[in-house]
PDB file of N, CA and C in Angstrom:
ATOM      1  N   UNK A   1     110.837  91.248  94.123  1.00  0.00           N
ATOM      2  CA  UNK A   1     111.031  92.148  95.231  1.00  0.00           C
ATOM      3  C   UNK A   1     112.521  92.297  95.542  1.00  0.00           C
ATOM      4  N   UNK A   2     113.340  90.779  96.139  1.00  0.00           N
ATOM      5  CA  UNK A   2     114.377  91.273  96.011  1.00  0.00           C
ATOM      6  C   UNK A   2     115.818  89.978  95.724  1.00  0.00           C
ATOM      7  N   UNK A   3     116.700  89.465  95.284  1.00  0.00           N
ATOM      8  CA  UNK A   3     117.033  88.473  94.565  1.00  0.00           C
ATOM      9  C   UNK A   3     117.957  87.924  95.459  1.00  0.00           C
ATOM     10  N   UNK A   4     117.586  88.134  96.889  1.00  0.00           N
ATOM     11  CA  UNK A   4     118.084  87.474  97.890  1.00  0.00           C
ATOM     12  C   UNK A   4     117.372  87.466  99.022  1.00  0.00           C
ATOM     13  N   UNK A   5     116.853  86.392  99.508  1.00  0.00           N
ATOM     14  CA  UNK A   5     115.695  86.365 100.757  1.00  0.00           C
ATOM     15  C   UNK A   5     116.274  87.276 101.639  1.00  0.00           C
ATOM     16  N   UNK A   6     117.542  87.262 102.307  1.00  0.00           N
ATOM     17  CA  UNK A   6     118.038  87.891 103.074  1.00  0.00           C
ATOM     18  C   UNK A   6     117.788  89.630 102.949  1.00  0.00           C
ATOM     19  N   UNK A   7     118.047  90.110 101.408  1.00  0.00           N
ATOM     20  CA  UNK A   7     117.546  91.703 101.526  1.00  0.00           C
ATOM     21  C   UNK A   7     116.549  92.395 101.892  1.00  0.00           C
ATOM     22  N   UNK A   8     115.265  91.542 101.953  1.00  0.00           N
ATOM     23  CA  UNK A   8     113.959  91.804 102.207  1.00  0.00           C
ATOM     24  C   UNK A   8     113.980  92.131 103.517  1.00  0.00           C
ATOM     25  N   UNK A   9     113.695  93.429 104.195  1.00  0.00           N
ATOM     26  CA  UNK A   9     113.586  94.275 105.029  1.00  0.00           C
ATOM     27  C   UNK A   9     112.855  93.133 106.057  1.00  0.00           C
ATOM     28  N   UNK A  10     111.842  92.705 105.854  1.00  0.00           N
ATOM     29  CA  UNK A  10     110.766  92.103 107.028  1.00  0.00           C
ATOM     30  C   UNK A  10     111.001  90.471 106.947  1.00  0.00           C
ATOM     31  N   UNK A  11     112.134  90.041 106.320  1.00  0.00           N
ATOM     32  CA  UNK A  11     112.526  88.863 106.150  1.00  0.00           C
ATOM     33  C   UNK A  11     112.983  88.272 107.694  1.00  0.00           C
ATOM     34  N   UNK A  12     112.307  87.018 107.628  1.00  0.00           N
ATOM     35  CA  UNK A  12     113.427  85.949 109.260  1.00  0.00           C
ATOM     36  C   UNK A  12     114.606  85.855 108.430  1.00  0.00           C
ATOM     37  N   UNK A  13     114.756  85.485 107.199  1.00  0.00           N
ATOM     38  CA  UNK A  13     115.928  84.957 106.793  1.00  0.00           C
ATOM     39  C   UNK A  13     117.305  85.095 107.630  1.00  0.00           C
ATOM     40  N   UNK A  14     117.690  86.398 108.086  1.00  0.00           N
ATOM     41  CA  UNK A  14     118.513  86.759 108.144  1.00  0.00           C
ATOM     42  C   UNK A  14     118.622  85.998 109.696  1.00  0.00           C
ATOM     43  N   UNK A  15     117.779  85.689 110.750  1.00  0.00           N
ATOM     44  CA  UNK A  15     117.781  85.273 111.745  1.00  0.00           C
ATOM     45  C   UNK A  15     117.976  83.978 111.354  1.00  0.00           C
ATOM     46  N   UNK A  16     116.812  83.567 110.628  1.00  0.00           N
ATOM     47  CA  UNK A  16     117.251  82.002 110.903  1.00  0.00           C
ATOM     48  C   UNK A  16     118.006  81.550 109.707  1.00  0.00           C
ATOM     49  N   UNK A  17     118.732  82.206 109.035  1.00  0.00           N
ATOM     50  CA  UNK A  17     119.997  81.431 107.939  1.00  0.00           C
ATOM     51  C   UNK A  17     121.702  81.824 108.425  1.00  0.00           C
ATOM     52  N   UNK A  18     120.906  83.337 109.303  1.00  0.00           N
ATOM     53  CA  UNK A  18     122.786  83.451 109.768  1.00  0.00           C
ATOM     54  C   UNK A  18     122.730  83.404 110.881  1.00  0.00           C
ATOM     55  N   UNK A  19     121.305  83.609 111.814  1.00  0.00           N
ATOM     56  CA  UNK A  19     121.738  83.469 113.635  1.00  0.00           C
ATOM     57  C   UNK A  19     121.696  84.775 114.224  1.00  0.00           C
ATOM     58  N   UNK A  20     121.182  85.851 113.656  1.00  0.00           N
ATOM     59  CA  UNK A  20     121.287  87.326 113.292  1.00  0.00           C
ATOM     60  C   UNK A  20     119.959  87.648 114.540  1.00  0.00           C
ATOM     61  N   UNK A  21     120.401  88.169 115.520  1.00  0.00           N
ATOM     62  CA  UNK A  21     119.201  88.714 116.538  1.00  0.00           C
ATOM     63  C   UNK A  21     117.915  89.120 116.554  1.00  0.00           C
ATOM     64  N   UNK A  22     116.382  88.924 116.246  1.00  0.00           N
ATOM     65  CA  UNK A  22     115.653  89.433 115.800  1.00  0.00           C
ATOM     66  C   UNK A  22     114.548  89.669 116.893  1.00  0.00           C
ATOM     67  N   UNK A  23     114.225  90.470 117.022  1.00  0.00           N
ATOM     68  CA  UNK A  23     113.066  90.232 118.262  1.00  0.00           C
ATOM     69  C   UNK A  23     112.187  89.788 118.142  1.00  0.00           C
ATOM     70  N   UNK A  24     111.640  89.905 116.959  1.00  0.00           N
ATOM     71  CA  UNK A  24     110.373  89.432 116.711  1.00  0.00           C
ATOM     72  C   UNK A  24     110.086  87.978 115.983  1.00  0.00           C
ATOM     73  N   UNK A  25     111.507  87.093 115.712  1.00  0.00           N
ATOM     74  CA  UNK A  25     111.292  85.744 115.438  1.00  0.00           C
ATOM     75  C   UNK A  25     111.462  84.885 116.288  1.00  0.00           C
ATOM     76  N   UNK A  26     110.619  83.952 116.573  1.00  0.00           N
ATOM     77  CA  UNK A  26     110.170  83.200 117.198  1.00  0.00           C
ATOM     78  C   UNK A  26     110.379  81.988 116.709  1.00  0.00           C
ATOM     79  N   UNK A  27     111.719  80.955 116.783  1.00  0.00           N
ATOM     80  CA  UNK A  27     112.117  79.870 116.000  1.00  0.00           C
ATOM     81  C   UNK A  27     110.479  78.863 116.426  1.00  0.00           C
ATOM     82  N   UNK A  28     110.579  78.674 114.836  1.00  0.00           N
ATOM     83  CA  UNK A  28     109.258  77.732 114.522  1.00  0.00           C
ATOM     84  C   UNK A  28     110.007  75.904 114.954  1.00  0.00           C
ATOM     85  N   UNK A  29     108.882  74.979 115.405  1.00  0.00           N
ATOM     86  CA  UNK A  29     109.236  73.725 115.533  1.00  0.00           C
ATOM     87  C   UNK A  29     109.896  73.152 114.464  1.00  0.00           C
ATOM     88  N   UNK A  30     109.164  73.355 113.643  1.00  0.00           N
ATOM     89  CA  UNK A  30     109.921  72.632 112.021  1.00  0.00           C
ATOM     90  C   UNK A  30     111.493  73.242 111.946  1.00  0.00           C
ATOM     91  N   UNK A  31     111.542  74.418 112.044  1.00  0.00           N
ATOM     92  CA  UNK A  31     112.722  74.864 111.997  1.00  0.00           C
ATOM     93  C   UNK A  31     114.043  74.166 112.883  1.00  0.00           C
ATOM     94  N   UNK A  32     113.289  74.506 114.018  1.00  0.00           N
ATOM     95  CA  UNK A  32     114.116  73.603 115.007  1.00  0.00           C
ATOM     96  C   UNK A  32     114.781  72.534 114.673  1.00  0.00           C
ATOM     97  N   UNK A  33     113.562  71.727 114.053  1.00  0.00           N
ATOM     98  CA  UNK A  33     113.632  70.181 113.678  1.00  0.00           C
ATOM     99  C   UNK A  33     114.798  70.326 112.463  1.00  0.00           C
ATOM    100  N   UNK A  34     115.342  71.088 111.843  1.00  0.00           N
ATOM    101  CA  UNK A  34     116.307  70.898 110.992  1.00  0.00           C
ATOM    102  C   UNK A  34     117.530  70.196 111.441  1.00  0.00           C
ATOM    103  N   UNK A  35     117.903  70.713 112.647  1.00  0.00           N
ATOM    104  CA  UNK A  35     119.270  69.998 113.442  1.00  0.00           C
ATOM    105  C   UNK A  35     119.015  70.310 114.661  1.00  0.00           C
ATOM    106  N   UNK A  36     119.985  69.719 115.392  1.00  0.00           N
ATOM    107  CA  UNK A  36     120.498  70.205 116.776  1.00  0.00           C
ATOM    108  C   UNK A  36     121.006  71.116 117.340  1.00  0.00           C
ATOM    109  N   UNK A  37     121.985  71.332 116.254  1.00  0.00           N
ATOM    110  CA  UNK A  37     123.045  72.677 116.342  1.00  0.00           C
ATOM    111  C   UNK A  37     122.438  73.491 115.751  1.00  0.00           C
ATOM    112  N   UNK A  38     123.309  75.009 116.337  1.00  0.00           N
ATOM    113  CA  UNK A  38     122.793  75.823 115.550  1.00  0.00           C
ATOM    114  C   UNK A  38     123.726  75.982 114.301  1.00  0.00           C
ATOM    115  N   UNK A  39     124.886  75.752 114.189  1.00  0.00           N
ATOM    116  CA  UNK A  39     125.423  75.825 112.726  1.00  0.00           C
ATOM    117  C   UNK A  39     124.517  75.110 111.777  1.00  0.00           C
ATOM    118  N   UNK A  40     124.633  73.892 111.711  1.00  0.00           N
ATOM    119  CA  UNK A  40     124.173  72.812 111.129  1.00  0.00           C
ATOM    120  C   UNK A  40     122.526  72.970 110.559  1.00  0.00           C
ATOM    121  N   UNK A  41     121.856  73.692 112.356  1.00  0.00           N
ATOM    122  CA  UNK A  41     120.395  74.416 111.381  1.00  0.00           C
ATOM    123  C   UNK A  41     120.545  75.525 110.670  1.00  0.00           C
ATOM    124  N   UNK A  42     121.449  76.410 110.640  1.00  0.00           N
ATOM    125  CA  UNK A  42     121.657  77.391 110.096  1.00  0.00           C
ATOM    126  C   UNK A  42     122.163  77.152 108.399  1.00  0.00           C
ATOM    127  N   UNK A  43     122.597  76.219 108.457  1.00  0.00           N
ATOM    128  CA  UNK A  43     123.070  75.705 106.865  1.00  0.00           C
ATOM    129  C   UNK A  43     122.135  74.849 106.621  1.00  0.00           C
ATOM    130  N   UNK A  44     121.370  74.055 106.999  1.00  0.00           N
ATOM    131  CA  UNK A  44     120.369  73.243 106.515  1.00  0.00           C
ATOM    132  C   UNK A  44     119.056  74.539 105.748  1.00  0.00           C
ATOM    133  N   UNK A  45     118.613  75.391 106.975  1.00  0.00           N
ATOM    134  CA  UNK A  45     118.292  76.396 106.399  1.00  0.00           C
ATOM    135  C   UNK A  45     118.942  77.070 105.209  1.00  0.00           C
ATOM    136  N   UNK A  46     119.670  77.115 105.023  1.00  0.00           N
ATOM    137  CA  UNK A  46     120.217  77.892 103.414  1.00  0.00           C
ATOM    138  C   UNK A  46     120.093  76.808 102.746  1.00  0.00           C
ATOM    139  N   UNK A  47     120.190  75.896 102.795  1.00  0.00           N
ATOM    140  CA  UNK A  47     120.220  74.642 101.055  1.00  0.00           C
ATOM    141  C   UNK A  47     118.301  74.893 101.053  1.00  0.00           C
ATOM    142  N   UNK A  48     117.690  75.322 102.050  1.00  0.00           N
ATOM    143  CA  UNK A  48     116.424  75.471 101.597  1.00  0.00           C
ATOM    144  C   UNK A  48     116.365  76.177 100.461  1.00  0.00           C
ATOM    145  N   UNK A  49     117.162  77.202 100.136  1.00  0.00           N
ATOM    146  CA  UNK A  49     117.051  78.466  99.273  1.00  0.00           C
ATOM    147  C   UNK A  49     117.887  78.100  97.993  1.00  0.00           C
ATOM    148  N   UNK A  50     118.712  77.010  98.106  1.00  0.00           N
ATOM    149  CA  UNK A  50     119.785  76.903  96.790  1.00  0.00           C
ATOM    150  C   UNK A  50     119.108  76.633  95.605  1.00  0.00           C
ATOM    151  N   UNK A  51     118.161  76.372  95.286  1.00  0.00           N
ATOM    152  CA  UNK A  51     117.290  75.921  94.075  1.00  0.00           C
ATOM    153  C   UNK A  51     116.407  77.716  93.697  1.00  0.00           C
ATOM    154  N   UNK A  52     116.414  77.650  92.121  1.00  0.00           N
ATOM    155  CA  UNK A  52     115.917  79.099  92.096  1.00  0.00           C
ATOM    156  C   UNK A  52     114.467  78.481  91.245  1.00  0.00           C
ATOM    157  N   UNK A  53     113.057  78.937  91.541  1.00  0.00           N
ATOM    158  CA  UNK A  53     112.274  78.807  90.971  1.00  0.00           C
ATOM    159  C   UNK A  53     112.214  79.039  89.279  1.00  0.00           C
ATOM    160  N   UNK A  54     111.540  78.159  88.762  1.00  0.00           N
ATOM    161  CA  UNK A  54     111.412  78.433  86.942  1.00  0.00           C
ATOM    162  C   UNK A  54     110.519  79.403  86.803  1.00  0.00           C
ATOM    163  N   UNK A  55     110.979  80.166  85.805  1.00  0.00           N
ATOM    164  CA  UNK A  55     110.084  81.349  85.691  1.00  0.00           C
ATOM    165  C   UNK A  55     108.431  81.080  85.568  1.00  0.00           C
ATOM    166  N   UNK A  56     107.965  80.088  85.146  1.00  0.00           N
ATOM    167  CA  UNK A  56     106.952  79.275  85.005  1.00  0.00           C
ATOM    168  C   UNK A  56     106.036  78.885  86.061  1.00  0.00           C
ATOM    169  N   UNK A  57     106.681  78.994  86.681  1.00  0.00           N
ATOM    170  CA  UNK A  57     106.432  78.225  88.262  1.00  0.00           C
ATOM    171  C   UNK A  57     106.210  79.626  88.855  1.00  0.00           C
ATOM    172  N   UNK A  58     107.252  80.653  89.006  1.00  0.00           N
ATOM    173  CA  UNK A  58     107.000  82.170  89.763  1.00  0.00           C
ATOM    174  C   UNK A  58     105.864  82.310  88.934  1.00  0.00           C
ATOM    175  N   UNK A  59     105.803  82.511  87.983  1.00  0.00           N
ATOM    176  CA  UNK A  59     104.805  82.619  87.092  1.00  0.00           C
ATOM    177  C   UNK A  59     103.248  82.581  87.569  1.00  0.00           C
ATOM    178  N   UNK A  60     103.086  81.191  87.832  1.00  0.00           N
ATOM    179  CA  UNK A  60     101.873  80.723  87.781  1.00  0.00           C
ATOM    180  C   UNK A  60     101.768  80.902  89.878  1.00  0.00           C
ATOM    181  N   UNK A  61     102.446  80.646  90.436  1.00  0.00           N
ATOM    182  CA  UNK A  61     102.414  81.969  91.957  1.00  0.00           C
ATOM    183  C   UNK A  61     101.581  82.856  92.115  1.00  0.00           C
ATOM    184  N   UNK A  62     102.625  83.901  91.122  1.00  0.00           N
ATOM    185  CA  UNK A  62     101.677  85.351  90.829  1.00  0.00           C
ATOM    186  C   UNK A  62     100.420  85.007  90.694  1.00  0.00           C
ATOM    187  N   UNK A  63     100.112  84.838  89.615  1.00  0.00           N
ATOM    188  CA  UNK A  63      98.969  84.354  89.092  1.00  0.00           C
ATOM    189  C   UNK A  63      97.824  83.909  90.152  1.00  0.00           C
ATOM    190  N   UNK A  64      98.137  82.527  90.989  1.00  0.00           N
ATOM    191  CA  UNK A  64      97.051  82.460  91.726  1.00  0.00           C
ATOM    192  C   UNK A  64      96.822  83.235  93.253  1.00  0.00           C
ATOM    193  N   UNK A  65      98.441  83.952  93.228  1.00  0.00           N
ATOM    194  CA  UNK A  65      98.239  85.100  94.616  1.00  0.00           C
ATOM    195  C   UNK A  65      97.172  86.036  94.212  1.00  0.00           C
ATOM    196  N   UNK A  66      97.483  86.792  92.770  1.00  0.00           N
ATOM    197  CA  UNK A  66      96.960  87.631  92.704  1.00  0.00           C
ATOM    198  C   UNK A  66      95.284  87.680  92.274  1.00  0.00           C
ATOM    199  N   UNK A  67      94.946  86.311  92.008  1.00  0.00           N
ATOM    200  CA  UNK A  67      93.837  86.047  91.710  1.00  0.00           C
ATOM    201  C   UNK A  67      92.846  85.111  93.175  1.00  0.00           C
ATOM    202  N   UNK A  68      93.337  85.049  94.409  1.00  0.00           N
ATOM    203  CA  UNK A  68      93.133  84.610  94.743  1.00  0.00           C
ATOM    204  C   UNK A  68      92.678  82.896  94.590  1.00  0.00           C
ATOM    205  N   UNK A  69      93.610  82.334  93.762  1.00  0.00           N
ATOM    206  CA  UNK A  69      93.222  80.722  93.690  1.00  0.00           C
ATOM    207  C   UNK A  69      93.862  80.287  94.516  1.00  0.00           C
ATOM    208  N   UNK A  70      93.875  78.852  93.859  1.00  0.00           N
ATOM    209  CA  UNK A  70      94.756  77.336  94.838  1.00  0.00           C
ATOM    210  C   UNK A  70      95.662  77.002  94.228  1.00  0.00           C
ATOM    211  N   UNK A  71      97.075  76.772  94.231  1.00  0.00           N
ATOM    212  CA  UNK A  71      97.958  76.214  93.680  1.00  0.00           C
ATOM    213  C   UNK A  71      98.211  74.718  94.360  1.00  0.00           C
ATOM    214  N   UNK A  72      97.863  74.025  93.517  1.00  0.00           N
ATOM    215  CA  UNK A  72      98.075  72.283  93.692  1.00  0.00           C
ATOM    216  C   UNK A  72      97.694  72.030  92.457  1.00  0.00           C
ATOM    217  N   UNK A  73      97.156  70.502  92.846  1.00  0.00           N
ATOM    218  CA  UNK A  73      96.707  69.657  92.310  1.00  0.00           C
ATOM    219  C   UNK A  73      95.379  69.817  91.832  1.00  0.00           C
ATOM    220  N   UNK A  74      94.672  69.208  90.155  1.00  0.00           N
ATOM    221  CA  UNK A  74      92.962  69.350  90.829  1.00  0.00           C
ATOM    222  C   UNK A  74      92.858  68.718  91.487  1.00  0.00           C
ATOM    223  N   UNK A  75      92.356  67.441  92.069  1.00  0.00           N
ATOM    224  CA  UNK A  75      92.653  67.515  93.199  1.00  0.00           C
ATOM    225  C   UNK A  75      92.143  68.202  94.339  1.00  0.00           C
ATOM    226  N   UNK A  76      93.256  68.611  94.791  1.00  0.00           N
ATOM    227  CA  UNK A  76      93.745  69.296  95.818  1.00  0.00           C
ATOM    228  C   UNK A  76      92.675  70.964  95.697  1.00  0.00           C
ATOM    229  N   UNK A  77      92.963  71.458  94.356  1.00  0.00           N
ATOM    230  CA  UNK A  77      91.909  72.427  94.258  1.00  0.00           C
ATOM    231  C   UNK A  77      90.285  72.229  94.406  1.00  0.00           C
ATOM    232  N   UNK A  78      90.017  70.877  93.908  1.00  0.00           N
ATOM    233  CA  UNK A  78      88.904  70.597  93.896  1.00  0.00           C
ATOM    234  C   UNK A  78      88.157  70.762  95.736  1.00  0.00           C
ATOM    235  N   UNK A  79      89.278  69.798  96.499  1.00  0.00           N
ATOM    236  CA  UNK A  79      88.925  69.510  97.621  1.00  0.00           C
ATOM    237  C   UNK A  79      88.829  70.832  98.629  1.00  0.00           C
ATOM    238  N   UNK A  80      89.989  72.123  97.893  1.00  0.00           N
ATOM    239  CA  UNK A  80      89.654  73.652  98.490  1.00  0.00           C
ATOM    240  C   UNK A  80      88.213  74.392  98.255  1.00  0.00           C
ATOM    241  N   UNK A  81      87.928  73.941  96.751  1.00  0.00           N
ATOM    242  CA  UNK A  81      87.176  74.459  96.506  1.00  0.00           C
ATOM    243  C   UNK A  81      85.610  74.109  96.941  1.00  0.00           C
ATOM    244  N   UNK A  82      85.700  72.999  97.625  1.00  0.00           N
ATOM    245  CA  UNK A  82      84.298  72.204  98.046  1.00  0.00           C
ATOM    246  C   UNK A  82      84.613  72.777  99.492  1.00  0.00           C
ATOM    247  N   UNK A  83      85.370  73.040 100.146  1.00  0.00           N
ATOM    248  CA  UNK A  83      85.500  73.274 101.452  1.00  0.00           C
ATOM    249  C   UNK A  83      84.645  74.901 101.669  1.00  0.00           C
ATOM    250  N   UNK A  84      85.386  75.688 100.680  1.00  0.00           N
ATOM    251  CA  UNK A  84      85.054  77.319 100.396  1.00  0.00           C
ATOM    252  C   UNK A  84      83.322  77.495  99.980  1.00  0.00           C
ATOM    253  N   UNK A  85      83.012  76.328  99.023  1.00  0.00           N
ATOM    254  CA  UNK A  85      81.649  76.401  98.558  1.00  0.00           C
ATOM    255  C   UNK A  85      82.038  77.750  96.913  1.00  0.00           C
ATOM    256  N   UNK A  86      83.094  77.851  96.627  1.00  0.00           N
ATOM    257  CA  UNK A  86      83.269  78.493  95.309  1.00  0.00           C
ATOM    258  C   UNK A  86      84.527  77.644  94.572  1.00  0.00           C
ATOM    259  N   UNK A  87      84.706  78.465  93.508  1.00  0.00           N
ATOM    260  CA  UNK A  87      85.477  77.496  92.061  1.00  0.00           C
ATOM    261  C   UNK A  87      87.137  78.447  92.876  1.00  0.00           C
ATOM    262  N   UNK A  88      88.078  77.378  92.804  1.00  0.00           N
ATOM    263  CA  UNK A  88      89.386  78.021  93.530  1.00  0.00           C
ATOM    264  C   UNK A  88      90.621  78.335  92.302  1.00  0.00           C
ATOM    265  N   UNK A  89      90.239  78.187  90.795  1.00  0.00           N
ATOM    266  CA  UNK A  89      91.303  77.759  89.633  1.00  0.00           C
ATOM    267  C   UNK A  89      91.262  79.360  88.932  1.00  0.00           C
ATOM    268  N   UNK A  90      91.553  79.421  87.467  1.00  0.00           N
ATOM    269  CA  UNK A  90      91.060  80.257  86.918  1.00  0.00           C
ATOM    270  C   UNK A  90      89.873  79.889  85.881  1.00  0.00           C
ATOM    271  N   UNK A  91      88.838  80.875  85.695  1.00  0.00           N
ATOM    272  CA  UNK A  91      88.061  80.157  84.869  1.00  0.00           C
ATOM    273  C   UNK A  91      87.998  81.368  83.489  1.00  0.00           C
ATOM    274  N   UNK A  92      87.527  80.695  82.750  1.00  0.00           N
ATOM    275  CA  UNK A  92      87.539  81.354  81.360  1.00  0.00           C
ATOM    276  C   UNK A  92      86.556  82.594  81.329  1.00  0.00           C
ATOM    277  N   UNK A  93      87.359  83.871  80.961  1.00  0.00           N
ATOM    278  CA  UNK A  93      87.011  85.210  80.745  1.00  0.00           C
ATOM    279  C   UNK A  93      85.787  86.136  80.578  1.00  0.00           C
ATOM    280  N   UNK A  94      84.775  86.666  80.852  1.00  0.00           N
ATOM    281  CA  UNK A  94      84.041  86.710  80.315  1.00  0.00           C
ATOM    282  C   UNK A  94      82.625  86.223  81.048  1.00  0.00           C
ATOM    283  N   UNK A  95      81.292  86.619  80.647  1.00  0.00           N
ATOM    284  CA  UNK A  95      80.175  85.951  80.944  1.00  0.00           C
ATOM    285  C   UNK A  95      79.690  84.514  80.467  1.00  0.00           C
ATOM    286  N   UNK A  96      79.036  83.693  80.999  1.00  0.00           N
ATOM    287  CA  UNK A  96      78.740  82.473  80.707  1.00  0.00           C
ATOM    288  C   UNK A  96      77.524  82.634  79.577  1.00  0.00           C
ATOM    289  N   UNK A  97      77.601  81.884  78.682  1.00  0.00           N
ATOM    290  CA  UNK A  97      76.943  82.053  77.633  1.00  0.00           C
ATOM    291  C   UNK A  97      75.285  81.681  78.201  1.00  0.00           C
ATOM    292  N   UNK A  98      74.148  82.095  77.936  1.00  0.00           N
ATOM    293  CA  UNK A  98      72.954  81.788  78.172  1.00  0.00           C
ATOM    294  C   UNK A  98      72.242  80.446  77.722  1.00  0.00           C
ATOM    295  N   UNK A  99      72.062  79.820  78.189  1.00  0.00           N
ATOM    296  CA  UNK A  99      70.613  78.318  77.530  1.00  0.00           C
ATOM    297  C   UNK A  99      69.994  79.107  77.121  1.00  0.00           C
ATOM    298  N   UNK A 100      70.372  78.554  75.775  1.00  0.00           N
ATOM    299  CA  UNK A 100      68.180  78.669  74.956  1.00  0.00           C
ATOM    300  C   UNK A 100      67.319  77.525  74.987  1.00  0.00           C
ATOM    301  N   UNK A 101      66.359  77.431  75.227  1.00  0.00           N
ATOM    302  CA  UNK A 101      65.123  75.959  75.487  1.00  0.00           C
ATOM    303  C   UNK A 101      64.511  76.029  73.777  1.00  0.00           C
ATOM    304  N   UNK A 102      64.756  74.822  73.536  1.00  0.00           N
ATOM    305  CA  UNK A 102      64.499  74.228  72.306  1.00  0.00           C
ATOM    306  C   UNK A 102      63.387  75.394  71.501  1.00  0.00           C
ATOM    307  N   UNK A 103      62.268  75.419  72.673  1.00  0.00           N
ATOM    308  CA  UNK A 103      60.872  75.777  71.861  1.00  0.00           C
ATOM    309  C   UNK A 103      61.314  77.655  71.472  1.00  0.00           C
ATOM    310  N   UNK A 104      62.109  78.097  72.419  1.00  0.00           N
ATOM    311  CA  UNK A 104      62.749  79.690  72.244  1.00  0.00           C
ATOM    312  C   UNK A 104      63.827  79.514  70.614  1.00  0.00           C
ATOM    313  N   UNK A 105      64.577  78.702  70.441  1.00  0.00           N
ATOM    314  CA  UNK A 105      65.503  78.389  69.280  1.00  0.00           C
ATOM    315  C   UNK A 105      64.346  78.197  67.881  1.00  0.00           C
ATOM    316  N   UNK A 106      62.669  77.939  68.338  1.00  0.00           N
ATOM    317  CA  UNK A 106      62.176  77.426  67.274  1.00  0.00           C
ATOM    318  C   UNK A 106      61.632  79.058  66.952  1.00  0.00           C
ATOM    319  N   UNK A 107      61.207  80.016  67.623  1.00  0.00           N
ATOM    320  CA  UNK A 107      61.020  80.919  67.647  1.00  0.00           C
ATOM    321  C   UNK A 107      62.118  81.918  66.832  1.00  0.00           C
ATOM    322  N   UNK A 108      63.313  81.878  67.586  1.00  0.00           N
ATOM    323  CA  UNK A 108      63.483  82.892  67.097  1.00  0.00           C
ATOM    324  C   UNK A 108      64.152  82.286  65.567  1.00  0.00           C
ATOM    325  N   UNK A 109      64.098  81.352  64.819  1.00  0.00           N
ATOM    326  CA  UNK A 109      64.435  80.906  63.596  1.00  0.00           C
ATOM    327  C   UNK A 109      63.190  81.183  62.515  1.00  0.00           C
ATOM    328  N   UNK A 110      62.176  81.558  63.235  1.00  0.00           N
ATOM    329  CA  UNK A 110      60.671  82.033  62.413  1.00  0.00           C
ATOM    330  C   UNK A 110      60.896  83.654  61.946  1.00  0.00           C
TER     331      UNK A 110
END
């Protein structure tokens, strides 16, 4: 979208990394909790951003945004997925192959 949090039109960034007026942000507790000051939260906030994701990693994001999964752990997916009552990962393509019952396999080999 865009290769700086800050360009993104509907971004806080710009409030809470430079201090930038916004009406509609509402400093979060955690945020707060970065510092005391506001310089100090204001730069603690940016080293949030200094690390750039591996393409691998954006990668597999996409992937479960757009597929609606879980990104964790199994685990962690497992324990989403028992909560939801459906499978939260990706699963393999396609229809599930049918059971044949022994005495149907003797049949159709006649």
């Amino acid at each position: 979208m865009v290769s700086v949090p800050g360009d993104y039109r509907w971004s806080s960034h710009r409030a809470n990394a430079l201090g930038r007026q916004d009406s509609v942000v509402t400093p979060h507790p955690l945020y707060q909790g970065l510092a005391d000051a506001d310089q100090a939260r204001f730069a603690a906030y940016r080293r949030l951003f200094d690390d750039m994701l591996s393409a691998e990693l954006l990668q597999r994001f996409r992937e479960c945004t757009n597929g609606g999964f879980v990104l964790g752990s199994p685990k962690f997916e497992r324990q989403i997925a028992a909560m939801l009552g459906r499978r939260t990962w990706k699963g393999a393509p396609g229809r599930p192959l049918k059971e044949i019952d022994a005495d149907a396999q003797g049949e159709l080999a006649l």
